[in-house]
Protein backbone atom coordinates (compact mmCIF):
# COMPACT_ATOMS: atom_id res chain seq x y z
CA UNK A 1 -132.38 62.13 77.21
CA UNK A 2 -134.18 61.94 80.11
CA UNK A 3 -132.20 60.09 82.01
CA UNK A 4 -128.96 61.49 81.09
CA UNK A 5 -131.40 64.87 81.90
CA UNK A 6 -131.94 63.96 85.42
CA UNK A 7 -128.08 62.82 86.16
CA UNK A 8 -126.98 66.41 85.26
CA UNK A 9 -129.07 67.99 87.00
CA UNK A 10 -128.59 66.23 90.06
CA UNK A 11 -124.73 66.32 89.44
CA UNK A 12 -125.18 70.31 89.15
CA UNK A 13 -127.52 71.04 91.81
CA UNK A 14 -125.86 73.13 93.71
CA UNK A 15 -125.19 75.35 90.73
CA UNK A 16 -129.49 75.66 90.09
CA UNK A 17 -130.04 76.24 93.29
CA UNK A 18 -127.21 79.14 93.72
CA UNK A 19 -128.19 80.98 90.28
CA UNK A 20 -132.05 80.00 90.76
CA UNK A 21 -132.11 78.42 87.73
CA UNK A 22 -135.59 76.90 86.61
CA UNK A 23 -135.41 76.69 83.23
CA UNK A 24 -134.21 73.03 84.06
CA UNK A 25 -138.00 71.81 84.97
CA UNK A 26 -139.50 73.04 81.86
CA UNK A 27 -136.62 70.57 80.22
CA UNK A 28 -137.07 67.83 82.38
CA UNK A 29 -141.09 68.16 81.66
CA UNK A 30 -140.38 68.39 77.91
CA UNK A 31 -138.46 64.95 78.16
CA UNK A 32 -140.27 63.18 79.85
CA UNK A 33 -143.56 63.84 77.61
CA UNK A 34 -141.23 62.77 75.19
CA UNK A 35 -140.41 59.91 77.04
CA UNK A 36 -144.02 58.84 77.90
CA UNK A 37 -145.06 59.12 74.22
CA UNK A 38 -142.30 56.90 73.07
CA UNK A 39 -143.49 54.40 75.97
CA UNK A 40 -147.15 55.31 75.35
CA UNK A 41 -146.94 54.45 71.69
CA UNK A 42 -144.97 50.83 72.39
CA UNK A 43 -147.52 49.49 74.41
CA UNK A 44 -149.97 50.77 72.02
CA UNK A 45 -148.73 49.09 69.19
CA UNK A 46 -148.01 45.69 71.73
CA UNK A 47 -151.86 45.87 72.37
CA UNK A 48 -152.68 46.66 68.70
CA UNK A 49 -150.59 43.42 67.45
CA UNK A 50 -151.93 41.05 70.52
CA UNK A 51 -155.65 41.77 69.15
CA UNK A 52 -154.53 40.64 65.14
CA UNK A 53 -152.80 37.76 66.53
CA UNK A 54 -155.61 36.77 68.53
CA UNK A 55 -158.06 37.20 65.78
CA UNK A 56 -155.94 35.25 63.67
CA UNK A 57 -155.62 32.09 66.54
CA UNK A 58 -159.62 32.50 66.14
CA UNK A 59 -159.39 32.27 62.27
CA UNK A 60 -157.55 29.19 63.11
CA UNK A 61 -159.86 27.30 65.55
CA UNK A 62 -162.82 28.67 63.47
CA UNK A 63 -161.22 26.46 60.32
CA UNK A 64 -160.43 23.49 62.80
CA UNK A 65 -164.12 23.35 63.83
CA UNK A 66 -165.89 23.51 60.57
CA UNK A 67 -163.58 21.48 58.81
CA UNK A 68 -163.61 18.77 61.36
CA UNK A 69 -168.00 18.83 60.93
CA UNK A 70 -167.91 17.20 57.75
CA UNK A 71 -165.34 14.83 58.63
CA UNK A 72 -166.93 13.62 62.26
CA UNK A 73 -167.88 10.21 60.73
CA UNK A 74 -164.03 9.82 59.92
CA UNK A 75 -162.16 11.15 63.12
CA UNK A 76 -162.00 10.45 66.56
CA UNK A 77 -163.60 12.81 68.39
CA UNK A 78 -160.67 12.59 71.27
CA UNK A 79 -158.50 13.84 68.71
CA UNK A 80 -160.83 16.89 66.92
CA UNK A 81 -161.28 17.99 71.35
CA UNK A 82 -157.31 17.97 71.20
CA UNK A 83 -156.80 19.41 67.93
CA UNK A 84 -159.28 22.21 69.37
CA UNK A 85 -157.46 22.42 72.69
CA UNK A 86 -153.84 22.73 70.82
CA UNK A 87 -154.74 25.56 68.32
CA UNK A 88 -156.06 27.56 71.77
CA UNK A 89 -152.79 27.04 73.26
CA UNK A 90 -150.39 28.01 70.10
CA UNK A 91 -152.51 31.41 69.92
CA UNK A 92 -151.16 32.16 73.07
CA UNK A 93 -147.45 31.09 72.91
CA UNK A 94 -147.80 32.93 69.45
CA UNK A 95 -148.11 36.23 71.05
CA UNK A 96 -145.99 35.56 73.72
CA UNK A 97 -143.56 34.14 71.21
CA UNK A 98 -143.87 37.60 68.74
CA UNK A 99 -143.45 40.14 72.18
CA UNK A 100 -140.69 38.72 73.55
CA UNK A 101 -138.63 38.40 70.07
CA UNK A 102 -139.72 42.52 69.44
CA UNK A 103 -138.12 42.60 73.24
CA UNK A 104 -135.07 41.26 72.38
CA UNK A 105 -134.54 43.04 69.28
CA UNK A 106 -135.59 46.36 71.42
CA UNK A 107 -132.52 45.75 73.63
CA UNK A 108 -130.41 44.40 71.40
CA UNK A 109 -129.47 47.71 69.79
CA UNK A 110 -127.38 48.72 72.86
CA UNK A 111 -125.91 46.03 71.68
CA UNK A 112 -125.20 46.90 68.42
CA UNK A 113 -123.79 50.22 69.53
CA UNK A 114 -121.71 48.82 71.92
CA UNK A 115 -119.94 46.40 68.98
CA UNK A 116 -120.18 49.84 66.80
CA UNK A 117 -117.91 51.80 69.50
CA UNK A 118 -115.57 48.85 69.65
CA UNK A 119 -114.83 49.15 66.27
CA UNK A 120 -113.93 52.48 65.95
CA UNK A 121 -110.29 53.81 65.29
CA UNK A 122 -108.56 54.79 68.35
CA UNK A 123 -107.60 58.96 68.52
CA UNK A 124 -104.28 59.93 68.24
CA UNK A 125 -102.09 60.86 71.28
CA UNK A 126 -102.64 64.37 72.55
């Protein structure tokens, strides 16, 4: 809406200006507090999820560590430093991995609606 919002009013300007309509920036501040809530609330919820993740990766290379204590006499210790240095990296490309799939499913839905619209019947003739 708030785009759409700021196309008609710039396509009408003329007309505000000549009947000194202002009843259009109330609107336009109304939609875009909508519009910054919306946004707000997204990056919110991208923080919120980045934190579990991360303490999850942590769970992770907490169980690598301790398991790999009683086991020292067994392993190499090359491959417990690897095995460390891996489960650091996949916490990372797990988040990125997570954000960028919610990404494309955020812009999918245009879409969706496009492949909606091309599916609907046609009017009839006029």
């Amino acid at each position: 809406p708030l785009y759409s919002h700021i196309s008609t009013t710039l396509q009408g300007l003329s007309c505000v200006r000549a009947f000194h309509e202002e009843n259009f920036l109330n609107k336009f501040h109304y939609y875009q507090n909508e519009h910054t809530k919306a946004w707000y609330m997204k990056i919110a919820i991208s923080r919120w999820f980045g934190i579990r993740v991360d303490l999850i990766g942590s769970l992770f290379l907490t169980i690598i560590t301790f398991t790999s204590i009683p086991l020292a006499s067994n392993l190499n210790p090359a491959l417990v430093g690897l095995s460390m240095v891996y489960a650091v990296n996949l916490t990372g490309r797990f988040q990125n991995c997570i954000r960028t799939s919610a990404d494309v499913e955020n812009l999918m839905v245009s879409v969706e609606r496009i492949m909606g619209y091309g599916k609907l019947e046609s009017e009839g003739k006029l």
